[in-house]
Every structure is written in structure tokens, then in C-alpha cells.
N, C-alpha and C. Protein backbone atom coordinates (compact mmCIF):
# COMPACT_ATOMS: atom_id res chain seq x y z
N UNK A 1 -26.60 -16.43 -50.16
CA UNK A 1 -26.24 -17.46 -49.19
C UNK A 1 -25.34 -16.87 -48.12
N UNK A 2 -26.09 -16.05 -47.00
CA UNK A 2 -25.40 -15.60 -46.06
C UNK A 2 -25.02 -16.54 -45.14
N UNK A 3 -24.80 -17.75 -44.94
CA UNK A 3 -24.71 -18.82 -44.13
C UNK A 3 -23.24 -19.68 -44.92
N UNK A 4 -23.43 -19.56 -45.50
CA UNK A 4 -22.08 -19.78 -46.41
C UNK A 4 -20.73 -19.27 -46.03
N UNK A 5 -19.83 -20.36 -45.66
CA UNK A 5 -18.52 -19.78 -45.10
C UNK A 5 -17.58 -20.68 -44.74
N UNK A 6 -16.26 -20.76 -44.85
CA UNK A 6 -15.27 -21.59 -44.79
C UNK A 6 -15.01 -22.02 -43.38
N UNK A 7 -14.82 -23.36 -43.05
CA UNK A 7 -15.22 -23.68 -41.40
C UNK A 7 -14.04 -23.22 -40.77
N UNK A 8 -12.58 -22.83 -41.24
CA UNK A 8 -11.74 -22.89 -40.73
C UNK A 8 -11.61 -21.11 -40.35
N UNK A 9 -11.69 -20.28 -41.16
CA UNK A 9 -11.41 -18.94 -40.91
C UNK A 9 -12.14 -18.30 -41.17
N UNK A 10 -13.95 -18.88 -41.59
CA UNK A 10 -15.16 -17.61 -41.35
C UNK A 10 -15.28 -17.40 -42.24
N UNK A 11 -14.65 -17.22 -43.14
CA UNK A 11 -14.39 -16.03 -44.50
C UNK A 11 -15.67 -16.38 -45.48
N UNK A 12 -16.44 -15.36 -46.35
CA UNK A 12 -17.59 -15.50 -46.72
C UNK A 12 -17.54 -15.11 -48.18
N UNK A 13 -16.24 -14.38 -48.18
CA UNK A 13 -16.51 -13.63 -49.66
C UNK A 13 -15.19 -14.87 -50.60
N UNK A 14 -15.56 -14.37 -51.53
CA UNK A 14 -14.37 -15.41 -52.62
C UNK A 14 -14.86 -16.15 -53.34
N UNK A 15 -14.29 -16.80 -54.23
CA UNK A 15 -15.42 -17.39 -55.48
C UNK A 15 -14.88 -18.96 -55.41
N UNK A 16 -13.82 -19.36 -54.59
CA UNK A 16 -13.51 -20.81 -54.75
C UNK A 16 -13.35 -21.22 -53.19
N UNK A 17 -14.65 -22.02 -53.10
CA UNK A 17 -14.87 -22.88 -51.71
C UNK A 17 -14.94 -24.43 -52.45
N UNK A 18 -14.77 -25.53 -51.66
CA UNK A 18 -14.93 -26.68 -51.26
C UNK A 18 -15.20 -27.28 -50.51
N UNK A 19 -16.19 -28.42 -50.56
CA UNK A 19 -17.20 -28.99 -49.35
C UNK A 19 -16.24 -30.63 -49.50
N UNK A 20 -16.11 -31.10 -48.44
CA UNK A 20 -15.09 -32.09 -48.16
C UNK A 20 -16.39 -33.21 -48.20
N UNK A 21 -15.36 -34.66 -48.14
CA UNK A 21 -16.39 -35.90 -47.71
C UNK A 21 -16.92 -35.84 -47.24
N UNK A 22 -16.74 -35.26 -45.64
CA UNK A 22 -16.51 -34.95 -44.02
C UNK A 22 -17.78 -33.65 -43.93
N UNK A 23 -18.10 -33.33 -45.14
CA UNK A 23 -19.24 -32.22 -44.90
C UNK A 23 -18.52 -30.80 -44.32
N UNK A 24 -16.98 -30.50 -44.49
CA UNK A 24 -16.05 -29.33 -44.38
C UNK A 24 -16.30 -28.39 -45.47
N UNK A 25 -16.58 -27.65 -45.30
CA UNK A 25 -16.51 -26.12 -46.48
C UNK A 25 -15.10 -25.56 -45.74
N UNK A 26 -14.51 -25.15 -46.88
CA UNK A 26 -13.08 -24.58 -47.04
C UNK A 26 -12.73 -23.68 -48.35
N UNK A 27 -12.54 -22.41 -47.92
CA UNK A 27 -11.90 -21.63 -49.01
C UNK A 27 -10.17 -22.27 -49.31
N UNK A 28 -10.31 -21.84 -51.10
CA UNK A 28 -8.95 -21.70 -51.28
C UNK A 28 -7.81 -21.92 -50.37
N UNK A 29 -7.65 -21.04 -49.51
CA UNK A 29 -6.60 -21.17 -48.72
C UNK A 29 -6.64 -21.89 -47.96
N UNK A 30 -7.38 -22.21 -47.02
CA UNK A 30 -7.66 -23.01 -45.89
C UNK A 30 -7.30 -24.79 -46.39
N UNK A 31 -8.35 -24.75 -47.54
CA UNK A 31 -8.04 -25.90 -48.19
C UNK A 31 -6.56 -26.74 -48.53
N UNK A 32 -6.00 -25.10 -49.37
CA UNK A 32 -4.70 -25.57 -49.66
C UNK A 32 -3.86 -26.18 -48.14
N UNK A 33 -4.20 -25.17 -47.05
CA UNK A 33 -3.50 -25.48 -46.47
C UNK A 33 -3.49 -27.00 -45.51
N UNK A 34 -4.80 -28.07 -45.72
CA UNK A 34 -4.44 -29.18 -45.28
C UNK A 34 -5.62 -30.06 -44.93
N UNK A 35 -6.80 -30.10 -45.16
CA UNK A 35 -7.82 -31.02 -44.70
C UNK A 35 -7.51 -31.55 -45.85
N UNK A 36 -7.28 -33.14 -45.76
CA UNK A 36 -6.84 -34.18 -46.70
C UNK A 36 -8.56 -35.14 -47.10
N UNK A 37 -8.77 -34.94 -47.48
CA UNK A 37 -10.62 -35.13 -47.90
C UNK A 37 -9.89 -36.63 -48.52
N UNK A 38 -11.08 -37.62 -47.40
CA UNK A 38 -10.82 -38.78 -47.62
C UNK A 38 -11.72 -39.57 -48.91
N UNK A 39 -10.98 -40.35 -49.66
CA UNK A 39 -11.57 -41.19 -50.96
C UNK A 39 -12.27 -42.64 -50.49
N UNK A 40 -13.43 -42.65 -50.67
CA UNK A 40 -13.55 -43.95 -50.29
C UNK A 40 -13.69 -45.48 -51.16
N UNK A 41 -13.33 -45.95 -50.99
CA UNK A 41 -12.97 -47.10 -51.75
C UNK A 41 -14.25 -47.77 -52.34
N UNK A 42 -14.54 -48.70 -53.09
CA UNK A 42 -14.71 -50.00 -53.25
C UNK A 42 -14.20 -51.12 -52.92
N UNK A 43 -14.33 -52.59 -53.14
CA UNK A 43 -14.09 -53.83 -52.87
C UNK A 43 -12.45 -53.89 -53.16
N UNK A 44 -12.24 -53.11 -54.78
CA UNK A 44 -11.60 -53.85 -55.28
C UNK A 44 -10.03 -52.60 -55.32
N UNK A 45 -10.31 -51.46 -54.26
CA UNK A 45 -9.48 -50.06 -54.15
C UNK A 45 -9.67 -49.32 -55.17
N UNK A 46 -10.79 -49.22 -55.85
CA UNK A 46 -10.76 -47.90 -56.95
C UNK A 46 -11.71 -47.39 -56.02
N UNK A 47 -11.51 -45.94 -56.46
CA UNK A 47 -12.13 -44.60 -56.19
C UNK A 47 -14.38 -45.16 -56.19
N UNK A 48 -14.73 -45.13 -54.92
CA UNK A 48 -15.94 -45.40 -55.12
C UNK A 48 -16.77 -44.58 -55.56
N UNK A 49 -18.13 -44.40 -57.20
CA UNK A 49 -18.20 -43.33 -57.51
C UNK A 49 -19.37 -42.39 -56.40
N UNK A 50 -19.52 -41.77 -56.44
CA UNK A 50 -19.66 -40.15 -55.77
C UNK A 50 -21.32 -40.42 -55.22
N UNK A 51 -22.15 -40.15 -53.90
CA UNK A 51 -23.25 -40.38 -54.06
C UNK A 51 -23.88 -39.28 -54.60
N UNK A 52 -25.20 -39.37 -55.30
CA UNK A 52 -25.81 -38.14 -56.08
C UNK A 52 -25.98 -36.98 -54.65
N UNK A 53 -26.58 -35.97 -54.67
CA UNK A 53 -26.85 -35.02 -54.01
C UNK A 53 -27.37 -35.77 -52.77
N UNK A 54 -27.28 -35.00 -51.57
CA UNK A 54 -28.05 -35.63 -50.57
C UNK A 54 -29.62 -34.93 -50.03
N UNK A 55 -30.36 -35.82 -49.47
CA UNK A 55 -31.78 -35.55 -49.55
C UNK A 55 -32.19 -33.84 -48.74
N UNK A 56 -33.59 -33.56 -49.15
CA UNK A 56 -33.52 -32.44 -48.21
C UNK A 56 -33.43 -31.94 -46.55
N UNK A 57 -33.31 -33.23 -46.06
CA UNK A 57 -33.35 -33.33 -45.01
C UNK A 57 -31.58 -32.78 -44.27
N UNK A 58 -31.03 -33.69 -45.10
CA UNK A 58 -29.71 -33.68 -45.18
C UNK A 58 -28.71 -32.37 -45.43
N UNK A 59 -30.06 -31.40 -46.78
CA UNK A 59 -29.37 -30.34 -46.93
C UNK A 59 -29.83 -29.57 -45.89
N UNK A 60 -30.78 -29.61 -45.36
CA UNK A 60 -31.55 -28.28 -44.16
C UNK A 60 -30.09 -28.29 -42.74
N UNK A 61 -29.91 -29.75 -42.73
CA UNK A 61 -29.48 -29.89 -41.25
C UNK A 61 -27.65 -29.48 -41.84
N UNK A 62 -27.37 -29.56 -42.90
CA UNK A 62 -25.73 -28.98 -43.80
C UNK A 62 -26.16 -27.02 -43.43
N UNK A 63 -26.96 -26.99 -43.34
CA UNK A 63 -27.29 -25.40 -43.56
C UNK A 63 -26.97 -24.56 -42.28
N UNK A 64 -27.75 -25.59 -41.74
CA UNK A 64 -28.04 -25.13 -40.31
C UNK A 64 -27.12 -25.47 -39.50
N UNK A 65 -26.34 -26.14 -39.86
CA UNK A 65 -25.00 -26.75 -38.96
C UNK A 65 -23.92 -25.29 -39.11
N UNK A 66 -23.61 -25.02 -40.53
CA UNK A 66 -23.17 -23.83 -40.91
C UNK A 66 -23.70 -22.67 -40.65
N UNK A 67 -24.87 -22.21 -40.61
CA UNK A 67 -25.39 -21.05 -39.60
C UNK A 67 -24.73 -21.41 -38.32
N UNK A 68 -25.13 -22.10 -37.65
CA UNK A 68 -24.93 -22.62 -36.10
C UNK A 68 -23.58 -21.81 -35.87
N UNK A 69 -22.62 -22.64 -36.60
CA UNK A 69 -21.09 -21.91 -36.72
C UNK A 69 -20.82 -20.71 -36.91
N UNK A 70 -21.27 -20.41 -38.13
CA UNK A 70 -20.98 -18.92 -38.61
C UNK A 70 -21.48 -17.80 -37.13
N UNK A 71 -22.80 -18.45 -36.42
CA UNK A 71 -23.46 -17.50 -35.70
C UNK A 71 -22.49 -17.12 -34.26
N UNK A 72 -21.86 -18.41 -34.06
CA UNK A 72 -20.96 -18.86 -33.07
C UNK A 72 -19.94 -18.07 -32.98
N UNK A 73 -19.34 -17.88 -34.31
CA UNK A 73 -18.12 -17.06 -34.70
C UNK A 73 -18.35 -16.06 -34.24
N UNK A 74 -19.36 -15.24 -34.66
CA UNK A 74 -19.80 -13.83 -34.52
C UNK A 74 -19.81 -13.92 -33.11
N UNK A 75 -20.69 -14.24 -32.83
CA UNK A 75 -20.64 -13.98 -30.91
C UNK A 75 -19.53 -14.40 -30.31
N UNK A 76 -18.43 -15.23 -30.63
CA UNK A 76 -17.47 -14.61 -30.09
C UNK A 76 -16.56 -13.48 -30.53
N UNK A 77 -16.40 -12.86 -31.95
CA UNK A 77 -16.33 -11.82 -31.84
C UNK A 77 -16.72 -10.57 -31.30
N UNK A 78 -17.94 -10.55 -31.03
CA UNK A 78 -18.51 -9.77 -30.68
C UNK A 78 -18.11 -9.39 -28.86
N UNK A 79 -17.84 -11.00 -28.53
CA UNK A 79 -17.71 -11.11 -27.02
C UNK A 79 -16.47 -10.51 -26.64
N UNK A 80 -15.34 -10.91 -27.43
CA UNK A 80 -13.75 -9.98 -27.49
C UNK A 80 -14.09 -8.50 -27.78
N UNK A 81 -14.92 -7.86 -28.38
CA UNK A 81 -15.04 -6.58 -29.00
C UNK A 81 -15.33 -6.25 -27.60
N UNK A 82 -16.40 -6.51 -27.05
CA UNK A 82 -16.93 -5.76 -26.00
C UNK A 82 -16.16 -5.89 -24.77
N UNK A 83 -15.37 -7.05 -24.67
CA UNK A 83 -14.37 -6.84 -23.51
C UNK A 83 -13.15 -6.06 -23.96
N UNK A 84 -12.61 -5.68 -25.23
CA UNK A 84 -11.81 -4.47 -25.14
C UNK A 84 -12.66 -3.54 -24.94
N UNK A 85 -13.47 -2.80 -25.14
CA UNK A 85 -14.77 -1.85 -25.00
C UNK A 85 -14.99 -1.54 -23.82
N UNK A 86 -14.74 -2.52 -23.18
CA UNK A 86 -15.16 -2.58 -21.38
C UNK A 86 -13.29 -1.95 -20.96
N UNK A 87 -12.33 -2.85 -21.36
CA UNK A 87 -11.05 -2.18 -21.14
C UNK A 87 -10.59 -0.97 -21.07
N UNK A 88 -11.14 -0.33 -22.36
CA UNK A 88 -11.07 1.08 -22.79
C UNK A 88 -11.54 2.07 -22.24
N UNK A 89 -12.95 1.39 -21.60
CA UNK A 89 -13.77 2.14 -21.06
C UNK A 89 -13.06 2.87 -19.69
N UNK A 90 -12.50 1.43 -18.99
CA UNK A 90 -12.03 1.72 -17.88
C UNK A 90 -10.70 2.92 -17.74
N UNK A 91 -9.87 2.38 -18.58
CA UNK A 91 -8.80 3.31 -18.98
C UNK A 91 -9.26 4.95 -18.85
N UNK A 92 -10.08 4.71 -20.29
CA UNK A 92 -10.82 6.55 -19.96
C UNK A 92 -10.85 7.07 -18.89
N UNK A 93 -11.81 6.25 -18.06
CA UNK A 93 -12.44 6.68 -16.71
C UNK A 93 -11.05 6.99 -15.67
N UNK A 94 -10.12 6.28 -15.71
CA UNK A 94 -8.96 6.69 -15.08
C UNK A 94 -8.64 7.98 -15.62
N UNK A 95 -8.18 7.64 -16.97
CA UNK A 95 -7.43 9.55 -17.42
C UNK A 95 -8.69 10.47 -17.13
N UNK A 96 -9.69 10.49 -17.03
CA UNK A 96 -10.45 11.42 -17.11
C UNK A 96 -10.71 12.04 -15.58
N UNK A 97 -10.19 10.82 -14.62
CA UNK A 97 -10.56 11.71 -13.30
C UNK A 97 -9.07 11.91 -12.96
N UNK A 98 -7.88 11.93 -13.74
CA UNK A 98 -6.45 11.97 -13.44
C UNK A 98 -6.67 13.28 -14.26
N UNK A 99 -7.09 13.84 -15.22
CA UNK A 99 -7.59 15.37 -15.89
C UNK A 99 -8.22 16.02 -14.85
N UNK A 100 -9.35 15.70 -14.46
CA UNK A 100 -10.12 16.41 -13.79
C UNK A 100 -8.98 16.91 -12.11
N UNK A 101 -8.60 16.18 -11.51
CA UNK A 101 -7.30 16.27 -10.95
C UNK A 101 -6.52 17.04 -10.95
N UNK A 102 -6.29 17.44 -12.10
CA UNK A 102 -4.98 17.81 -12.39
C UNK A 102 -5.43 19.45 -12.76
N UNK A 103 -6.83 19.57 -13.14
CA UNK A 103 -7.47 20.60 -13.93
C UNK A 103 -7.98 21.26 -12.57
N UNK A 104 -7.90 20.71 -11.39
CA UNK A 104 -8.19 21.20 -9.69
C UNK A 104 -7.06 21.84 -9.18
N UNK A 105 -6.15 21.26 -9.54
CA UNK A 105 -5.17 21.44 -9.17
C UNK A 105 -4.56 22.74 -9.23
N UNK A 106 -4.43 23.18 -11.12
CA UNK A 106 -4.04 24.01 -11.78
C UNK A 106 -4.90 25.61 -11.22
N UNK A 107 -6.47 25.15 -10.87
CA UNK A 107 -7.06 26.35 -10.70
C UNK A 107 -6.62 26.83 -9.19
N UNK A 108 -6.43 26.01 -8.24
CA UNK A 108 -5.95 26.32 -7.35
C UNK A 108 -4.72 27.28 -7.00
N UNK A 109 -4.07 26.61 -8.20
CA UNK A 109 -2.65 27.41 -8.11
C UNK A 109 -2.73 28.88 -8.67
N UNK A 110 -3.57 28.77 -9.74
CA UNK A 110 -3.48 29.83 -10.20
C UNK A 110 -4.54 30.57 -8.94
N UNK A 111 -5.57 30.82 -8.27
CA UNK A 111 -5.72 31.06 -7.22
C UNK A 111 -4.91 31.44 -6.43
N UNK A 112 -3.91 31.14 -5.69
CA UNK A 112 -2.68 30.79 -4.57
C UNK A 112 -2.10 32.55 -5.23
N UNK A 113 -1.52 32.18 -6.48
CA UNK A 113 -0.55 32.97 -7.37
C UNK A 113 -1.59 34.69 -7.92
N UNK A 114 -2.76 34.39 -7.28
CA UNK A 114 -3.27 35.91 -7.84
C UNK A 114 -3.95 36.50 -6.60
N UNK A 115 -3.92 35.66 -5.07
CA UNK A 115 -4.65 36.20 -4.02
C UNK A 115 -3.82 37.84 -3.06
N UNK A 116 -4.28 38.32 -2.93
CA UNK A 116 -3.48 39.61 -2.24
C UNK A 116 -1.79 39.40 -1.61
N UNK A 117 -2.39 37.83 -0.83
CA UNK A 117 -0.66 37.48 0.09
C UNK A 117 0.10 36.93 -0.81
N UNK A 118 -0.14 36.83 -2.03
CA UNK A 118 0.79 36.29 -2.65
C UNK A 118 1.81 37.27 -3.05
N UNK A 119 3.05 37.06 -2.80
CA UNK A 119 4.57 38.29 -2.53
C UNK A 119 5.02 37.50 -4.14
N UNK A 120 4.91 38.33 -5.12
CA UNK A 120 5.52 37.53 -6.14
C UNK A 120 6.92 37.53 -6.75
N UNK A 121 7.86 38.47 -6.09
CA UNK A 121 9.41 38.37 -6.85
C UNK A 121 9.85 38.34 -5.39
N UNK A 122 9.50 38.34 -4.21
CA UNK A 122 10.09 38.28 -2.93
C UNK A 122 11.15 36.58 -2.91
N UNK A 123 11.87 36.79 -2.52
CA UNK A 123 13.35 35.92 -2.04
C UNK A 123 12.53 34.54 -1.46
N UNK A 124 11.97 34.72 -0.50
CA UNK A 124 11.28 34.05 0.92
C UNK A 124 10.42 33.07 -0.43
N UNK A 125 9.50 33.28 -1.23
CA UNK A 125 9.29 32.38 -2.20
C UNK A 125 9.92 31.60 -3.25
N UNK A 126 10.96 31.97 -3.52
CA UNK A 126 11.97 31.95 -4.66
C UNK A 126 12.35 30.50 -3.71
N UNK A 127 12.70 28.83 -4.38
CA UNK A 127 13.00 28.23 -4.26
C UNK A 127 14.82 28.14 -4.47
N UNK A 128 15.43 28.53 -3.21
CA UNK A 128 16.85 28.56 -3.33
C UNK A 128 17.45 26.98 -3.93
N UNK A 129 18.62 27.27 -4.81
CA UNK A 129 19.45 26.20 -5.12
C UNK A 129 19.64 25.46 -4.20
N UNK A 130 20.21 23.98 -4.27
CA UNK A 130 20.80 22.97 -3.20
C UNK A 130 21.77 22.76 -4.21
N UNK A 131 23.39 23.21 -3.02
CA UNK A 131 24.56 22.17 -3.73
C UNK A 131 24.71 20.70 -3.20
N UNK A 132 24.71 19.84 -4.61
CA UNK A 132 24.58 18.62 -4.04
C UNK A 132 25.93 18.44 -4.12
N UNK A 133 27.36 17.38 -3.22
CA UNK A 133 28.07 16.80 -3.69
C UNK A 133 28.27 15.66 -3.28
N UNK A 134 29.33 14.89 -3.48
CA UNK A 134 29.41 13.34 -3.77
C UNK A 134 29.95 12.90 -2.10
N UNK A 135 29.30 11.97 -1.42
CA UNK A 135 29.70 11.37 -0.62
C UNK A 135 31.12 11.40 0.00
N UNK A 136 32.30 11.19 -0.93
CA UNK A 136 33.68 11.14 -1.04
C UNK A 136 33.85 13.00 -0.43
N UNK A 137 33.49 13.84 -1.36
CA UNK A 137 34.19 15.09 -0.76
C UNK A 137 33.47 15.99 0.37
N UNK A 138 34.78 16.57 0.90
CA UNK A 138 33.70 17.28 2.44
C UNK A 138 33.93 19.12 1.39
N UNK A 139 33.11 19.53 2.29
CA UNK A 139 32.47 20.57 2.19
C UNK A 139 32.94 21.48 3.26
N UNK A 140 33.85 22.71 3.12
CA UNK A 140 33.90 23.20 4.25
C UNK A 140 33.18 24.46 4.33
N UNK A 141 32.36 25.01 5.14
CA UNK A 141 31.19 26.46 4.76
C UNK A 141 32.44 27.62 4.96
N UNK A 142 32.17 28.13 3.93
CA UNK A 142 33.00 29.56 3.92
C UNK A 142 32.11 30.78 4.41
N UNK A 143 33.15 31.94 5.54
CA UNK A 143 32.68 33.10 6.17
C UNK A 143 31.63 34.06 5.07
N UNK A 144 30.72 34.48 5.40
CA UNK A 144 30.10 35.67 4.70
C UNK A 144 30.81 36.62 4.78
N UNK A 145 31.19 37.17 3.39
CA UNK A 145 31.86 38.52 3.18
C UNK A 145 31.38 39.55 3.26
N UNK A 146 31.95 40.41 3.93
CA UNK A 146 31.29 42.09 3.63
C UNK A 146 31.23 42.79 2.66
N UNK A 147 30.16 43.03 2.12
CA UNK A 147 30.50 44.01 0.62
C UNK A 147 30.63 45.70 1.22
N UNK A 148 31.48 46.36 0.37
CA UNK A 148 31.57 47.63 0.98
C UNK A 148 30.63 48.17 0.78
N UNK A 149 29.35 48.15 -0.07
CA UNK A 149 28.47 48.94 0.37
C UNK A 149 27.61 48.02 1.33
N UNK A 150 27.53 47.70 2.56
CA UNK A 150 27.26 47.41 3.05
C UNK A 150 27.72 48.22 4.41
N UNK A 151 27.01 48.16 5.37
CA UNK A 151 27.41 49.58 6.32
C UNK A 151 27.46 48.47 7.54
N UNK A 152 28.76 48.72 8.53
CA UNK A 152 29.04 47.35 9.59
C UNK A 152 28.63 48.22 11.03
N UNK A 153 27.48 47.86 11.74
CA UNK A 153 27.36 48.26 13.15
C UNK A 153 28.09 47.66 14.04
């Protein structure tokens, strides 16, 4: 009975379901947790007794009401699956041309860094320090010193 399943949370496997007045199937839990399955009376307020099984007509269209659902369920699972799927997808497609990017990038440089003009311990490339300081203090530039080996024209 693959059509078989608790109306509230799908669930298919488990050995204790219940079918309500109301024509509700409910596992265990679901149950416990609150469809109040109505008693219907007699004249006189006792419990009216139970009708026998209902005809086949009755059971085809109980069946099929529960397929209907169960099938329902699925396709919207299925419909959330594929819109994260579609999410993911997109994501990839970003990192993958932010790689490819970046993987252009890298060959380039390394290019730049192995072509003839490239001067590799020369000064003129060497990214000099910046002293940064704070707004508040001044800065006054101090004279270049002569080193003695240094020869003065």
C-alpha cells in the first residue's frame, strides 16, 4: 500500500496509523498531537454504533483521495529541490567564472614576472613603505645625510 500515509506529515513507514470519522489517516504522532475525531451520537447521547465498512465505491474514491495527496506532497518536494538546484547552480556559475578570473589573472602575472623587462631585485619595482601618521601630529622632513663613503662633487 504505497498510497498509504499520514495526512498531516506524509510519513509512510510505521506500524500505528489511524483513520478518523472525518476520513483523516494519522500516524502515532500526528494523532497524538490533536485531530479530536468526532463521536456521533444517537437520540438519546450514547456513542452511535460504528457503520460496517464502506462500499467500494467509497473505498476507490478514500484511495484515490490519498494518492491525490501523497502525489501532491511529492511534487512539491520535488518543486523546492529543484529550486535549490537552480540556486546552487547559479552560485557555481559565479565561483567558477570568479576562478577562471582569477586563474587569468595569475598566468598573466606570472608572464609579466618571467618576460626579459622584467628587473627583478631592482629598487624602481620594490614597493617602498608609506609612513602613515595621525592627523594630530606634524611631520617635519629631515635633511639627507652624507654617508662617508659616499664621494661629494
Amino acid at each position: 500500500m504505497d498510497w498509504f500515509h499520514c495526512n498531516r506529515c506524509f510519513r509512510q513507514e510505521g506500524a500505528s496509523f489511524a483513520v478518523t470519522s472525518c476520513g483523516h489517516v494519522l500516524c502515532a504522532t500526528c494523532g497524538a498531537a490533536g485531530e479530536e475525531e468526532e463521536e456521533e451520537e444517537d437520540e438519546e447521547g450514547r456513542p452511535a454504533p460504528r457503520q460496517p465498512h464502506a462500499s467500494s465505491p467509497q473505498v476507490w474514491r478514500f484511495q484515490r483521495a490519498q494518492t491525490d495527496m501523497l502525489l501532491a506532497s511529492h511534487k512539491e518536494k520535488t518543486r523546492r529541490a529543484r529550486a535549490a538546484l537552480e540556486e546552487t547552480r547559479h552560485v557555481l556559475d559565479s565561483r567558477n567564472r570568479e576562478l577562471e578570473a582569477l586563474r587569468r589573472e595569475n598566468g598573466e602575472l606570472r608572464r609579466a614576472q618571467l618576460s626579459p623587462g622584467w628587473r627583478g631585485g631592482s629598487r624602481s619595482s620594490t614597493p617602498r613603505p608609506v609612513g602613515v601618521t595621525s592627523p594630530a601630529q606634524t611631520v617635519t622632513p629631515q635633511p639627507r645625510r652624507q654617508l662617508s663613503s659616499q664621494v661629494v662633487r
